[in-house]
Protein backbone atom coordinates (compact mmCIF):
# COMPACT_ATOMS: atom_id res chain seq x y z
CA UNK A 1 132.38 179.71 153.90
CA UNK A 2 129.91 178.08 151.23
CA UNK A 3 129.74 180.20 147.67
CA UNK A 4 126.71 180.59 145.95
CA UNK A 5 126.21 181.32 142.76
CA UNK A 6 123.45 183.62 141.74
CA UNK A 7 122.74 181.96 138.36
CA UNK A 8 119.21 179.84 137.64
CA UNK A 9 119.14 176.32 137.62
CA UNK A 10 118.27 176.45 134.18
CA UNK A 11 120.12 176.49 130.48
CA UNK A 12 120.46 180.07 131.29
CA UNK A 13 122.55 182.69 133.41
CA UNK A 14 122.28 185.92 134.46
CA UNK A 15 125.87 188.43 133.58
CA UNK A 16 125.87 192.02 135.06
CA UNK A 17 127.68 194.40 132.95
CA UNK A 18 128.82 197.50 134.80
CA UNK A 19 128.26 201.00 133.23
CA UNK A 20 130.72 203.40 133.87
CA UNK A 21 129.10 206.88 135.14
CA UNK A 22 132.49 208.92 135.31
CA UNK A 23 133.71 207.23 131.68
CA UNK A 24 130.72 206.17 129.97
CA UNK A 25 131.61 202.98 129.57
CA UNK A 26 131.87 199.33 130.45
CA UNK A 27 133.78 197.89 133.03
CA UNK A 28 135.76 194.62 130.95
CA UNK A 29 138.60 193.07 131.93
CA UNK A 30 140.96 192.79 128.94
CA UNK A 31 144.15 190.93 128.93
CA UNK A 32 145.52 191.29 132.51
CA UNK A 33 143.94 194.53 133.61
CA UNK A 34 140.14 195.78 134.48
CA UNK A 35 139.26 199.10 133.24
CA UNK A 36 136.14 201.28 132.29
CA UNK A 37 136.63 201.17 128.40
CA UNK A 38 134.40 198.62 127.20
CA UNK A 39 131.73 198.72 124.67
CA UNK A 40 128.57 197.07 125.84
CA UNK A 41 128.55 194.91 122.57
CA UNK A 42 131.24 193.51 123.19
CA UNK A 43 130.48 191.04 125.87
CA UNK A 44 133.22 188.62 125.89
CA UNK A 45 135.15 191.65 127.82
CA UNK A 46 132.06 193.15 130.10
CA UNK A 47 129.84 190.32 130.76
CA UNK A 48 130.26 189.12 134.68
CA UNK A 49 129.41 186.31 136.59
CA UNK A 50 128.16 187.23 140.20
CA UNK A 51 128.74 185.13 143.30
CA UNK A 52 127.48 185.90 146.71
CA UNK A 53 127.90 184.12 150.00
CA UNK A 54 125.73 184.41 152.79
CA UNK A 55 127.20 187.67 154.23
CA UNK A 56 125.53 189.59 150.98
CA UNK A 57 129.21 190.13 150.07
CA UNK A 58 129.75 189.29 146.13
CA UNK A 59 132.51 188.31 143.90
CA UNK A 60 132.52 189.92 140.20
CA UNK A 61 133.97 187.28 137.45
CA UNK A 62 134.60 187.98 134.13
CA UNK A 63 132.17 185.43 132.07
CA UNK A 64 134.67 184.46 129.78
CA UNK A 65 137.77 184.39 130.93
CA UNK A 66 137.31 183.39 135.18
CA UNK A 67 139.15 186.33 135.97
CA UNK A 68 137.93 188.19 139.61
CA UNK A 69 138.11 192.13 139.74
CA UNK A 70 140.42 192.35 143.24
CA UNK A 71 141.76 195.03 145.15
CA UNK A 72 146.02 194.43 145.92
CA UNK A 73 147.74 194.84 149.13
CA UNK A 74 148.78 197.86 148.03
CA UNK A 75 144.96 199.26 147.54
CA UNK A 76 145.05 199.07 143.88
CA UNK A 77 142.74 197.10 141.63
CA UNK A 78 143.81 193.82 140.61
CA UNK A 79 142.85 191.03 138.50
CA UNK A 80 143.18 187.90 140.05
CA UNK A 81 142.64 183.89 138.58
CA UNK A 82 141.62 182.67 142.43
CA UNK A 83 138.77 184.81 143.75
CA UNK A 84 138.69 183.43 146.78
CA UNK A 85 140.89 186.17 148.43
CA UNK A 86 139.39 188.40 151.07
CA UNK A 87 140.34 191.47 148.93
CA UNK A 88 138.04 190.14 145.91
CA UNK A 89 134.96 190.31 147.77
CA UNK A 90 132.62 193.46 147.61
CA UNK A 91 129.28 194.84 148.67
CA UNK A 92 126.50 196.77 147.04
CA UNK A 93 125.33 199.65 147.81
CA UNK A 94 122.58 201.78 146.25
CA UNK A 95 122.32 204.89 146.33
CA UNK A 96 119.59 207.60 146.51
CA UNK A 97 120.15 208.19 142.80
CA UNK A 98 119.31 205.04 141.95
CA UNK A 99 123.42 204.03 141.31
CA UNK A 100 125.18 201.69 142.23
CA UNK A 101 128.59 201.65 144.25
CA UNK A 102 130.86 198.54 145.24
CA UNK A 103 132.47 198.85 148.84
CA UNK A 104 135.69 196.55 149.52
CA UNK A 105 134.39 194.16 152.00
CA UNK A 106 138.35 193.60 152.93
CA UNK A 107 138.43 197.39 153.69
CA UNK A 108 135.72 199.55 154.65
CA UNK A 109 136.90 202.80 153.13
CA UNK A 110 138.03 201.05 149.19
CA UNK A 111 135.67 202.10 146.41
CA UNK A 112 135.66 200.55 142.72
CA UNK A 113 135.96 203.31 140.95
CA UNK A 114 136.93 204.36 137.31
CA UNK A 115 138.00 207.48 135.97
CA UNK A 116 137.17 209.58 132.51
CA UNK A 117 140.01 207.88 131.12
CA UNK A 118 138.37 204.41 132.53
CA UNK A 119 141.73 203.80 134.47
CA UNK A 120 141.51 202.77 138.25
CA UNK A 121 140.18 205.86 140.35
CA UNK A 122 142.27 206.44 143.39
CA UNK A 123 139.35 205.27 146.57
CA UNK A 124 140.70 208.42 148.20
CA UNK A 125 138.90 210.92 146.42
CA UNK A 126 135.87 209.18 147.07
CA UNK A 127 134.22 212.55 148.31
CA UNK A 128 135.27 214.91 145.11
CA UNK A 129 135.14 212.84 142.65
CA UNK A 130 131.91 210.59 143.66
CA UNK A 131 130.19 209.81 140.27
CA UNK A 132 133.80 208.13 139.56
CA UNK A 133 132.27 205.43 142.07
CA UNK A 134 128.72 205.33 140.68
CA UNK A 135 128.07 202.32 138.36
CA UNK A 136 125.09 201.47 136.07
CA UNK A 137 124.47 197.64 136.38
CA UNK A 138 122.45 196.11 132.76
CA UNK A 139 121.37 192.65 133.93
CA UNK A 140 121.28 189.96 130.48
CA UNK A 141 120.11 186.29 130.69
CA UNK A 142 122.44 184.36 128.40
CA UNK A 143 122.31 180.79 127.36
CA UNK A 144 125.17 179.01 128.98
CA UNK A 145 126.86 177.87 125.93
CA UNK A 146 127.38 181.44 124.63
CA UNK A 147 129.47 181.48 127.98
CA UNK A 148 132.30 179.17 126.30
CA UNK A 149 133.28 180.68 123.27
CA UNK A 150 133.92 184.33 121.86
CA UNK A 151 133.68 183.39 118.25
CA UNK A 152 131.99 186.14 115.55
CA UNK A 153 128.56 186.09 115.49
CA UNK A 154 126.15 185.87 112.03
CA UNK A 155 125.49 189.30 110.35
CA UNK A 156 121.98 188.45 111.41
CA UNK A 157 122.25 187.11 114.94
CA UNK A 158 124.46 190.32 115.70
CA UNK A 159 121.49 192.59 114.63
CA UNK A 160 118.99 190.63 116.54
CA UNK A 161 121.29 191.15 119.38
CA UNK A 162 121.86 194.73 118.64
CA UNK A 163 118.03 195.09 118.84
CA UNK A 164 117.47 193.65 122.23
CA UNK A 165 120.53 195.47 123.70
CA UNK A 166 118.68 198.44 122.53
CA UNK A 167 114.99 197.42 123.84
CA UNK A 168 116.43 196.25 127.39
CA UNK A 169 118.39 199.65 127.42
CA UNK A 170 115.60 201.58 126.79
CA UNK A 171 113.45 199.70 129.35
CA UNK A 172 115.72 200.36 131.74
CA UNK A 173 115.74 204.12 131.39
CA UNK A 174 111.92 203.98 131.29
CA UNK A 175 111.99 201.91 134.77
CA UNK A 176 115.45 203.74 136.04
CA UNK A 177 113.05 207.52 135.56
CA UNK A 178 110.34 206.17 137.25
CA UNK A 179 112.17 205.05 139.76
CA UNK A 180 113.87 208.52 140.16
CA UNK A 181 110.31 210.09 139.83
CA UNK A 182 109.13 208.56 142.94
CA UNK A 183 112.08 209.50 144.73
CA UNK A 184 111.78 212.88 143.83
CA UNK A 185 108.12 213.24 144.83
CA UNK A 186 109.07 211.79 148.22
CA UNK A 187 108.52 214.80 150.49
């Protein structure tokens, strides 16, 4: 099974960051467990890599630390150094609202899933408690060096940072609502 990666060629790479619809927040991994706490400035814990074979099916790993987002034999999330394992692989799925859900590829009926708390949503209640399975994905091209290192940024850098966050989540919601609009006028 060959990996790709779905990063450019160039000095820069694409990270997903994974908003939360149930908790409002990020999806990070921090120390040895993922939850749905992050803030989306703080990218050394939300930022993820993306890998995809050719089955469509994807890997999510955490930019800075390697770490995969994995489901355990036991059905529970996991965080995992070797993402290689069956049970780290997902799927995408959109759905008619324009979110996004991740479907085990290991198991057909396993959800990601986060709940108000941002702790691990049991896949189960996949039917009541649905927007605890609905995701938000902000795509970011970084520079590849910024990938290495989680040091504190310049006072200045930060707020030029803060900006764009803020213009490429605002064009989002611009492109996300027209996006709903047209799906709405669908008859």
């Amino acid at each position: 099974m060959q990996m790709t990666s779905l990063t450019p060629i160039s000095e820069a790479t694409t990270v997903w960051q994974l908003y939360s619809r149930c908790s409002s927040a990020f999806v990070q991994i921090f120390l040895k467990h993922a939850n749905a706490r992050g803030e989306q400035f703080n990218h050394c814990l939300t930022d993820f890599l993306i890998h995809a074979d050719e089955d469509g099916r994807i890997r999510m790993e955490n930019a800075l630390t390697g770490k995969f987002i994995c489901f355990n034999k036991r059905q529970r999330l996991a965080v995992r150094s070797d993402g290689m394992d069956e049970k780290c692989f997902f799927r995408e799925q959109l759905t008619a609202s324009g979110y996004t859900m991740f479907q085990s590829a290991w198991k057909q009926n396993l959800f990601l899933g986060f709940n108000r708390k941002g702790k691990f949503q049991d896949p189960s209640q996949i039917n009541t408690k649905r927007q605890c399975f609905l995701f938000t994905k902000l795509l970011r091209e970084v520079e590849s060096t910024r990938l290495t290192s989680c040091s504190e940024l310049e006072n200045d850098e930060q707020m030029g940072m803060d900006l764009e966050s803020k213009r490429q989540r605002y064009l989002y919601d611009i492109v996300r609502e027209s996006l709903l609009s047209r799906i709405r006028a669908t008859p």
